[in-house]
Protein backbone atom coordinates (compact mmCIF):
# COMPACT_ATOMS: atom_id res chain seq x y z
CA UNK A 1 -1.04 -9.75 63.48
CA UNK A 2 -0.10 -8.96 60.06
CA UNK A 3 -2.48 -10.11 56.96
CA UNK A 4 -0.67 -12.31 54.61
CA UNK A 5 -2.48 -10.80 51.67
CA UNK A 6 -3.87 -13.61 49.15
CA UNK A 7 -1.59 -13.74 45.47
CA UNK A 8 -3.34 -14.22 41.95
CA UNK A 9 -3.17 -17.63 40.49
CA UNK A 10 -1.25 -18.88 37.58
CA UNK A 11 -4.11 -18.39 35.17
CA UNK A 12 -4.64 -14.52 34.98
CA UNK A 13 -0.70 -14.73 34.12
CA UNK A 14 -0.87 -17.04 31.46
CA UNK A 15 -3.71 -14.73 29.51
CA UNK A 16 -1.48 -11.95 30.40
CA UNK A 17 1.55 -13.61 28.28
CA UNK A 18 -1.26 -14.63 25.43
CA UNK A 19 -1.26 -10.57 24.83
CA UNK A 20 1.68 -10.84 23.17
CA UNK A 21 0.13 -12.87 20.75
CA UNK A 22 0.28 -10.94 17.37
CA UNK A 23 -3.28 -9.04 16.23
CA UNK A 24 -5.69 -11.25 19.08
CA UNK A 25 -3.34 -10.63 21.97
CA UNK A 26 -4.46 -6.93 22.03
CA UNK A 27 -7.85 -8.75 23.36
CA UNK A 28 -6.44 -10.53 26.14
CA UNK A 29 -4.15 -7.71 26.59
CA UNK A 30 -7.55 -5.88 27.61
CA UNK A 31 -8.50 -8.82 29.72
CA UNK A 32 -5.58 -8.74 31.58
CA UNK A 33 -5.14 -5.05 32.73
CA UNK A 34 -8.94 -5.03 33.47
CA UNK A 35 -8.44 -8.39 35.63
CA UNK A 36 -5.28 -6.38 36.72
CA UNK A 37 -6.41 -3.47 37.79
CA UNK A 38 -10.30 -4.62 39.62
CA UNK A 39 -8.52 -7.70 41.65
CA UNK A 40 -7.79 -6.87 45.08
CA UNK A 41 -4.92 -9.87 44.96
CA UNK A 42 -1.36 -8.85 44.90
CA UNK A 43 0.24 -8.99 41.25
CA UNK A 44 -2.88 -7.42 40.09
CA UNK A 45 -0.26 -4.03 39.07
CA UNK A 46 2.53 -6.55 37.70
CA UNK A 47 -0.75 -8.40 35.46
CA UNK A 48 -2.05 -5.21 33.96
CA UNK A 49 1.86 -3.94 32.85
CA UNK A 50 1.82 -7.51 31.12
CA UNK A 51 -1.19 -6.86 29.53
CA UNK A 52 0.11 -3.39 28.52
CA UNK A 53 3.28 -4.95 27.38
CA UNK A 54 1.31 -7.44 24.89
CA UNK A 55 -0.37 -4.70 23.43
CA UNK A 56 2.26 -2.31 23.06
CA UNK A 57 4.63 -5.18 21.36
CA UNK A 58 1.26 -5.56 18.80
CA UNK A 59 1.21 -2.02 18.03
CA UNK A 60 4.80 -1.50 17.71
CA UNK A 61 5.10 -4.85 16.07
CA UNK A 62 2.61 -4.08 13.07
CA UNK A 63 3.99 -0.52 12.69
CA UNK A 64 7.25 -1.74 12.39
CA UNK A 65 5.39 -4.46 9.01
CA UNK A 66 3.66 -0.98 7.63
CA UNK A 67 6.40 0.75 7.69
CA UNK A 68 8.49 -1.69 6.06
CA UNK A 69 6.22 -2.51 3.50
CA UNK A 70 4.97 0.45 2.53
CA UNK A 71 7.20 3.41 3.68
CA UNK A 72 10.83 2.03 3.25
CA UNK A 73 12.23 2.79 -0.22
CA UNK A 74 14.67 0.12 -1.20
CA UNK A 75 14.87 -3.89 -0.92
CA UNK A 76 12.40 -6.21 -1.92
CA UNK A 77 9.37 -4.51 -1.30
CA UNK A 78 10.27 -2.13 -3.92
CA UNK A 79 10.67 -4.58 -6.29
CA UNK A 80 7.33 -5.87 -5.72
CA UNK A 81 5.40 -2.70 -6.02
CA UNK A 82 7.59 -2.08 -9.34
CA UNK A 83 6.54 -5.39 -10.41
CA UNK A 84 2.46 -4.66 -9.63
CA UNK A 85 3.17 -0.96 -11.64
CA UNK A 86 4.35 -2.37 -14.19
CA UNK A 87 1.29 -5.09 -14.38
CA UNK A 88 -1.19 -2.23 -13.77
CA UNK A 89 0.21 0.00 -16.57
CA UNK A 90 0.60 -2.39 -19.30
CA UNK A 91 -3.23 -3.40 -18.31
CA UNK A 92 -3.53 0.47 -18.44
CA UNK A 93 -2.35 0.68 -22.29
CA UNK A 94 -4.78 -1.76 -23.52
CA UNK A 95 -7.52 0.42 -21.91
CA UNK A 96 -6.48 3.40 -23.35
CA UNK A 97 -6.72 1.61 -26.92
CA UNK A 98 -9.93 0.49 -26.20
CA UNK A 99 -10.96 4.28 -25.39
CA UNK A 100 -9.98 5.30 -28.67
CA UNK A 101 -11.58 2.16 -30.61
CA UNK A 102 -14.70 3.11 -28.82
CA UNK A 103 -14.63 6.90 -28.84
CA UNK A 104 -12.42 7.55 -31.92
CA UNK A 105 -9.88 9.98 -30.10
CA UNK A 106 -7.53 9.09 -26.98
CA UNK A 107 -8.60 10.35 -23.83
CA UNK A 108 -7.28 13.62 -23.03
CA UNK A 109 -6.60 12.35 -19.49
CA UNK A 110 -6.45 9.20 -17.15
CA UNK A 111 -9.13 11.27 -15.07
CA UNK A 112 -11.12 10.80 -18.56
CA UNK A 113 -10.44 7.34 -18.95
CA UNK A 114 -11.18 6.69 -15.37
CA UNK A 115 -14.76 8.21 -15.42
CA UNK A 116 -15.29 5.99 -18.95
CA UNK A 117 -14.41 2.37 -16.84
CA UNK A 118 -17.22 0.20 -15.68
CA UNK A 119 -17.55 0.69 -11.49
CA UNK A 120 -16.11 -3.16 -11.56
CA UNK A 121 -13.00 -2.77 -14.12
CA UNK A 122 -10.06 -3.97 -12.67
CA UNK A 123 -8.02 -1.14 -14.70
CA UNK A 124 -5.51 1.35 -12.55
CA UNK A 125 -5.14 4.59 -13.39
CA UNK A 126 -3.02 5.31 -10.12
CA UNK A 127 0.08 4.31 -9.54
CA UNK A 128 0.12 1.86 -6.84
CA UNK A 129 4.35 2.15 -6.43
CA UNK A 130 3.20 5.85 -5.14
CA UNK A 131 3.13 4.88 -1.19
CA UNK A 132 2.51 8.18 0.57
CA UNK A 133 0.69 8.48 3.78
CA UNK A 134 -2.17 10.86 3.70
CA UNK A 135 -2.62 13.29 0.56
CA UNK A 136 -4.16 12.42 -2.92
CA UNK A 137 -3.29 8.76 -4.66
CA UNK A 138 -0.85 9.74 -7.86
CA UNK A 139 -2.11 9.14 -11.27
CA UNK A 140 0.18 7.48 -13.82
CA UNK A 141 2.21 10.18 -15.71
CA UNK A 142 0.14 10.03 -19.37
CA UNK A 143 0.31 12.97 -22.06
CA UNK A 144 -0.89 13.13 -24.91
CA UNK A 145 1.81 14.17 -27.87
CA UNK A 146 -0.87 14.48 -30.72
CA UNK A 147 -4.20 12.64 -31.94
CA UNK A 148 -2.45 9.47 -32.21
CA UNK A 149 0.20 9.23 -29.97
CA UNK A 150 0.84 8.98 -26.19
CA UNK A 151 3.13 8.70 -23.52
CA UNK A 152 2.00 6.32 -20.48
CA UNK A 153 4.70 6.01 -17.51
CA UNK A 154 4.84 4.97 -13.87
CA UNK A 155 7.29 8.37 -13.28
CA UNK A 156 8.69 6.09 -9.93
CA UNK A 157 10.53 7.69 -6.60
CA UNK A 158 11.91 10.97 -8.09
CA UNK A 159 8.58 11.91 -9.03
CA UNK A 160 10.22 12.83 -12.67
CA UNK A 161 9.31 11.60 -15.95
CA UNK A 162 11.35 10.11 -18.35
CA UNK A 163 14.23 9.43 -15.79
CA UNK A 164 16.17 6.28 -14.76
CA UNK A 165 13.54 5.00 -12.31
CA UNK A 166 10.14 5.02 -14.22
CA UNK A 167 8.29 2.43 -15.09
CA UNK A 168 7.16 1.55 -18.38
CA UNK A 169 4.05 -0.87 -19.88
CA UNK A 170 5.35 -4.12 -20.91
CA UNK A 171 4.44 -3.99 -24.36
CA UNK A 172 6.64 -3.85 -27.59
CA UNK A 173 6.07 -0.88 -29.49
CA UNK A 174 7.40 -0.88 -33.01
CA UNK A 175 7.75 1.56 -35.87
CA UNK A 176 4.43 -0.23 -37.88
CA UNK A 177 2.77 -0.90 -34.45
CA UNK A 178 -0.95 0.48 -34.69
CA UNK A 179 -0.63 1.32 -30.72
CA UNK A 180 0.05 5.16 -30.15
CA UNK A 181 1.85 4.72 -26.88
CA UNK A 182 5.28 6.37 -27.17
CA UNK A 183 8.13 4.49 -24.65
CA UNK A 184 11.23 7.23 -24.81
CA UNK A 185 10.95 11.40 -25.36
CA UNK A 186 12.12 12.71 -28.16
CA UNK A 187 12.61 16.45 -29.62
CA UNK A 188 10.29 15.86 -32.24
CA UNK A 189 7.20 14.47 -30.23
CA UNK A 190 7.98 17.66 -27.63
């Protein structure tokens, strides 16, 4: 006489399909291949590959978000990290003039600057449109021309300053303007 052998229920199913529930499903992805693999009920192999399923779809899921927002050069998210440079660095200008109010000279680096910020200042020195993985975070491109003037740029993709795709403060800089930021290169401040 042959053994009909006894099937899961429903149940261990349905929290197999809630691991492909974004971010918590990788929980009762977990719960499902361990229910999957220590039952001695058939479907115990098919509930553990759902629970593996849920958990790869998270992972791939959420690397396919990362690399979209953070990797991929081009569409929106571009613009947006453009936009944040552009806040950061025109923040970054009026705490460069503050350095030299204080201290009576610019700073002859951001790495300068950086060290004279309170632990809690909400100032940038990096660029945050710089979206490597790994490696050291990129400083905003700042030299100093002479003892009161300055460039300050965000030097963008190429990774070349004064080029088509850098990013520049937000601040009008005129020929009676008391601010020593400098926007464009010329042959005289070389």
């Amino acid at each position: 006489m042959n053994e009909q052998q006894e099937k899961l229920s429903r149940f261990p199913f349905v929290i197999g399909g809630m691991s492909f529930i974004p971010a918590i499903g990788i929980l009762f992805g977990f719960v499902a291949i361990i229910w999957g693999l220590t039952t001695k009920k058939s479907g115990g192999k098919k509930l553990a590959l759902i629970g593996t399923g849920g958990i790869v779809f998270t992972v791939v899921l959420y690397s396919a978000l990362f690399y979209v927002g953070f990797m991929q050069r081009g569409g929106v998210y571009d613009d947006l990290r453009t936009e944040l440079s552009e806040n950061a660095i025109t923040t970054l200008v009026q705490a460069i003039e503050f350095y030299k109010t204080q201290n009576g000279a610019y700073p002859d680096s951001l790495k300068t600057l950086q060290e004279s910020l309170a632990e809690d200042s909400m100032v940038f020195v990096f660029d945050p449109s710089d979206v490597k993985m790994g490696g050291q975070q990129r400083y905003f491109y700042y030299k100093l021309i002479d003892n009161e003037h300055y460039y300050l740029l965000g030097i963008g993709a190429d990774e070349q300053p004064f080029t088509a795709d850098d990013v520049l403060p937000k601040i009008e800089v005129t020929p009676n303007s008391k601010i020593g930021l400098v926007i464009k290169e010329t042959k005289n401040n070389l």
